[in-house]
Protein backbone atom coordinates (compact mmCIF):
# COMPACT_ATOMS: atom_id res chain seq x y z
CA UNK A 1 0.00 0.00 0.00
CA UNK A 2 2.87 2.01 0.16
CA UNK A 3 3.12 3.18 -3.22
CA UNK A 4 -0.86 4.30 -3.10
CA UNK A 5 -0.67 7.89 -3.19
CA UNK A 6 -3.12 10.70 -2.58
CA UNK A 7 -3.21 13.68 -4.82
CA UNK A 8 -4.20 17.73 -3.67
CA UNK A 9 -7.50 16.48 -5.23
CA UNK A 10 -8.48 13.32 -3.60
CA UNK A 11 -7.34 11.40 -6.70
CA UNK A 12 -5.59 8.31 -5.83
CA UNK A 13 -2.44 7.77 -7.81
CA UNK A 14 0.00 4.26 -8.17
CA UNK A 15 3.89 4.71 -8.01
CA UNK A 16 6.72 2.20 -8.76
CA UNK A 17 6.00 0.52 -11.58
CA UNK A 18 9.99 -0.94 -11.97
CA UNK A 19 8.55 -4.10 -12.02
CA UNK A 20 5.95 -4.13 -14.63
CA UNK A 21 5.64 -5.18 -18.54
CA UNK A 22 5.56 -1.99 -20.78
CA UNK A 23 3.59 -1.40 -24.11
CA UNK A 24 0.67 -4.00 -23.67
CA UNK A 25 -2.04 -2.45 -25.97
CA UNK A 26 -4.87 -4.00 -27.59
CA UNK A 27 -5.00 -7.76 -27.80
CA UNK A 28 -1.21 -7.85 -26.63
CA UNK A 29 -0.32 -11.18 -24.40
CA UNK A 30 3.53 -11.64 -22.91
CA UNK A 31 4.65 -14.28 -19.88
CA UNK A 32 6.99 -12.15 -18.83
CA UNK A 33 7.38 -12.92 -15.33
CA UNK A 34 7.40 -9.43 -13.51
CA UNK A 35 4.94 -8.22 -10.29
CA UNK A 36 5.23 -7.32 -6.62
CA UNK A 37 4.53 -10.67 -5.17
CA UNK A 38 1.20 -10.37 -3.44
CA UNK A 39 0.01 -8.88 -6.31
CA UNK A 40 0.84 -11.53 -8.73
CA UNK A 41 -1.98 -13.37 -10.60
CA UNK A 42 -2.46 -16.83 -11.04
CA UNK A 43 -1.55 -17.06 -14.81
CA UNK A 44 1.62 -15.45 -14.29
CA UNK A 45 2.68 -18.05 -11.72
CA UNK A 46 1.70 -20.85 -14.07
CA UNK A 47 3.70 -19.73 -16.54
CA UNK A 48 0.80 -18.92 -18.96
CA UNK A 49 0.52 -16.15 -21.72
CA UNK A 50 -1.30 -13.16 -20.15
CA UNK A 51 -3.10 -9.79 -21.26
CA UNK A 52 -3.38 -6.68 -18.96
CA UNK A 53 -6.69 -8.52 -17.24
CA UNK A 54 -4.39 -9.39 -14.51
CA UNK A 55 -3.84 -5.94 -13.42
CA UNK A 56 -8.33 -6.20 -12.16
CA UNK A 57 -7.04 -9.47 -10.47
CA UNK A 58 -4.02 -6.83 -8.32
CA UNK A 59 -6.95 -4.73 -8.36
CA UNK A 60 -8.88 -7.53 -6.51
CA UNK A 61 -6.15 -7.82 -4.28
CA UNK A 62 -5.57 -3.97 -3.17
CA UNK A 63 -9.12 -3.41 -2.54
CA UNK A 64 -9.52 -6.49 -0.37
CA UNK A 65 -6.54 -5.11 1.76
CA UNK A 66 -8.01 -1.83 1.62
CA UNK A 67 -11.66 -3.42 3.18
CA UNK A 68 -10.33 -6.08 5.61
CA UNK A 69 -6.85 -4.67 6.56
CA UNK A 70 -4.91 -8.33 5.64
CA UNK A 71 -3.61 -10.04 2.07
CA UNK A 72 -6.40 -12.65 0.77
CA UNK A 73 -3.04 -14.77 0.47
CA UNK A 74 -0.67 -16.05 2.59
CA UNK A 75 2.70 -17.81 3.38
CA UNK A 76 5.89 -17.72 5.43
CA UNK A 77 7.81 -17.53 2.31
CA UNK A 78 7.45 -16.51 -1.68
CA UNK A 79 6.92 -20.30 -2.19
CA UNK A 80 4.11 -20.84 0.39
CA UNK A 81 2.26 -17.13 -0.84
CA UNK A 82 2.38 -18.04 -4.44
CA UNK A 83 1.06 -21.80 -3.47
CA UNK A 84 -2.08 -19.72 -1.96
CA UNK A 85 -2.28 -17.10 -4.69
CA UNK A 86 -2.41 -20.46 -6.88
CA UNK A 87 -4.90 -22.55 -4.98
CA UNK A 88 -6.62 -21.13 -2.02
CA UNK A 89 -10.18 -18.86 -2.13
CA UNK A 90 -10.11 -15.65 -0.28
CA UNK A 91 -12.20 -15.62 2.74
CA UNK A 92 -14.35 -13.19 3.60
CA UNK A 93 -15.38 -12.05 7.25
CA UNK A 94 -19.10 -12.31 8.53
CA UNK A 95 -18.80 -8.53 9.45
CA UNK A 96 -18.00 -7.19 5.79
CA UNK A 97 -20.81 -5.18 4.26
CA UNK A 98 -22.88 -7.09 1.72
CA UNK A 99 -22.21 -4.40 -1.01
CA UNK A 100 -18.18 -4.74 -0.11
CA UNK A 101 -17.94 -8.27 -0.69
CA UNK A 102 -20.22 -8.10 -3.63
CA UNK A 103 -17.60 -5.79 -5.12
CA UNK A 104 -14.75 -7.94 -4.29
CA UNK A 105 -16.00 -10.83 -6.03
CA UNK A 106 -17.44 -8.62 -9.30
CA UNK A 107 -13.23 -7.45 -9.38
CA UNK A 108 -12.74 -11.39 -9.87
CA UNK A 109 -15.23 -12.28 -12.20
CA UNK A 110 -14.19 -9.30 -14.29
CA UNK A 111 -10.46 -9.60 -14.31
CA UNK A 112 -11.86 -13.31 -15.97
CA UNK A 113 -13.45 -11.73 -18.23
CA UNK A 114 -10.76 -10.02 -19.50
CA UNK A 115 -12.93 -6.81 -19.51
CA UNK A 116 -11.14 -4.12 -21.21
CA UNK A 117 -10.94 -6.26 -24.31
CA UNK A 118 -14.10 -8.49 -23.88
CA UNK A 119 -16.92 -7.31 -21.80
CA UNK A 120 -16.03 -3.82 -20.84
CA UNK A 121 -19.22 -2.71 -19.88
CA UNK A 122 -19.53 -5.43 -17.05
CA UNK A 123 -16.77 -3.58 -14.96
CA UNK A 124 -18.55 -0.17 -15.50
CA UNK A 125 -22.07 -1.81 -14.13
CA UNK A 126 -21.54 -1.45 -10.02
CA UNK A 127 -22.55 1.91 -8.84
CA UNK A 128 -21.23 0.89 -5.29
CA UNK A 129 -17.36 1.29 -7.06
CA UNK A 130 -17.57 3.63 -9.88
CA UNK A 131 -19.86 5.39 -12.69
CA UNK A 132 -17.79 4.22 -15.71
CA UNK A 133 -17.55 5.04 -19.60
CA UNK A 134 -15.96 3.89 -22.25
CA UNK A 135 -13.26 6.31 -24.23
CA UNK A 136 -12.49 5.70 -28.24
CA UNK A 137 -9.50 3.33 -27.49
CA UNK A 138 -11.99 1.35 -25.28
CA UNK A 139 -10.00 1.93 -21.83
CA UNK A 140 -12.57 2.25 -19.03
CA UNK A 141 -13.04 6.00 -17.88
CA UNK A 142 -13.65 6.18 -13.80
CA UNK A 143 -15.70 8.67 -12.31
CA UNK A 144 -15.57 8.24 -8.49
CA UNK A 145 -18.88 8.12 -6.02
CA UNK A 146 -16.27 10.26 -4.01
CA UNK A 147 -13.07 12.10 -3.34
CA UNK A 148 -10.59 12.65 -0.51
CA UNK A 149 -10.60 16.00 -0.41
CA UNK A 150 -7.64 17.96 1.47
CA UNK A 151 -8.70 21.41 3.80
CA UNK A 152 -5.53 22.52 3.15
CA UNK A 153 -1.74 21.32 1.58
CA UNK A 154 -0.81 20.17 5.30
CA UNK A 155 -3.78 18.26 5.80
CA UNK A 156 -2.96 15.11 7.10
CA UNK A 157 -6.76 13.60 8.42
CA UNK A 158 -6.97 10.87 5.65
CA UNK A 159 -3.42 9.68 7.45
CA UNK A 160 -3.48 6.87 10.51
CA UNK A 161 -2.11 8.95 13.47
CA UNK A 162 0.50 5.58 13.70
CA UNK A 163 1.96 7.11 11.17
CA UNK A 164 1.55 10.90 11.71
CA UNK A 165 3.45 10.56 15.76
CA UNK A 166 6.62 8.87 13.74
CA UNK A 167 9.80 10.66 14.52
CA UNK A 168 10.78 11.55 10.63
CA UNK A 169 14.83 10.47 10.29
CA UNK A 170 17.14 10.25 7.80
CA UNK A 171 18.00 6.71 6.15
CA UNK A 172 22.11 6.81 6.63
CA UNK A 173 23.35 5.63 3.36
CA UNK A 174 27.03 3.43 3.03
CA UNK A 175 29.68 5.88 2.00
CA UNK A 176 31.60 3.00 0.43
CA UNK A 177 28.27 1.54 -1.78
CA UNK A 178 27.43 4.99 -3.04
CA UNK A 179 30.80 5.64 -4.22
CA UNK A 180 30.99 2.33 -6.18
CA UNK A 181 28.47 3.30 -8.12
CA UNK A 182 28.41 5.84 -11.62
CA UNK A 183 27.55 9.84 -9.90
CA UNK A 184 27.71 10.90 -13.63
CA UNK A 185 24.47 11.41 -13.22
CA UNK A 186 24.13 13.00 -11.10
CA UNK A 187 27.05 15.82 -12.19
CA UNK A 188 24.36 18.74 -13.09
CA UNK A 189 22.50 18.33 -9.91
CA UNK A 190 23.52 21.80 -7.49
CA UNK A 191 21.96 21.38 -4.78
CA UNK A 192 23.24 19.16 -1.53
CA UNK A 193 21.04 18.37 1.23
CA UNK A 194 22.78 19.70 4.52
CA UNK A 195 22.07 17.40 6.54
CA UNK A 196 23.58 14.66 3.95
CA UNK A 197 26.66 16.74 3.87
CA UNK A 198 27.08 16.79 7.67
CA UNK A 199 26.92 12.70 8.06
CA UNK A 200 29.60 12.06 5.46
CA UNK A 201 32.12 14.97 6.39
């Protein structure tokens, strides 16, 4: 969740995509074997040629984690989590509102569908997610039932205070590592964070 970002206008943004297959358009398949872990569909796992339906099945995942606070799969290593990505059933708590379970399953039955290329207009059916549409390239459009809004830049109330009482520090970086490696670069760059300068003088 850590690379879910919230914009200035309640728009929620993804980051990191280093490992991720690039120009998948249209009817496009690869088995390039690339994904954050928990994230990771079945097909890919198996080995099988896959289309950019996968990304409804991370989808699936995020918004599960997102509604019950835990990964639908689990292990104590990559082995034992991709064994349950492969064969177990996510389970679903007796307190989780109808309408959020309802969407979590829709996410799985879609990203089988293979909906941007097949049935688009199934994913753009739930009201409880989205109002969707349908651009001239056929990529779903999403119009949110809501938006995070911020009071002001420094407004930190969509954050967990857990997170908001951390001390902030500075990650101290090995001298020796970041000299073995090209600064070219980085030649151009003026400016020099001070307190960077003061743990390596």
């Amino acid at each position: 969740l850590d690379n879910v970002l919230l914009d200035n206008e309640g728009h929620i943004k993804i980051a990191d995509f280093g490992m991720c297959k690039e120009n998948m358009f249209g009817d496009a398949k690869t088995s390039t074997f690339c994904g954050t872990p928990d994230y990771i569909a079945p097909e890919i796992l198996l080995g099988q040629k896959y289309n950019s339906s996968v990304d409804w099945w991370s989808f699936g995942v995020l918004l599960y984690e997102m509604l019950i606070g835990q990964s639908p799969f689990h292990g104590q290593d990559e082995e034992e989590l991709f064994q349950s990505i492969r064969m177990d059933n996510p389970f679903y708590p007796r307190w989780l509102d109808k309408d959020a379970k309802d969407i979590l399953v829709k996410v799985r039955i879609i990203k089988y569908l293979t909906c941007f290329y097949q049935n688009e207009e199934t994913a753009c059916d739930d009201q409880y997610l989205f109002n969707g549409d349908l651009d001239n390239s056929g990529l779903i459009l999403l119009f949110l039932c809501f938006l995070l809004l911020k009071k002001s830049p420094s407004d930190c109330s969509n954050f967990d205070k857990e997170f908001l009482n951390e001390k902030p520090r500075l990650s101290c970086a090995d001298r020796t590592l970041i000299n073995s490696m090209d600064q070219n670069m980085f030649s151009n760059f003026s400016f020099v964070n001070p307190k960077m300068e003061k743990i390596f003088s």
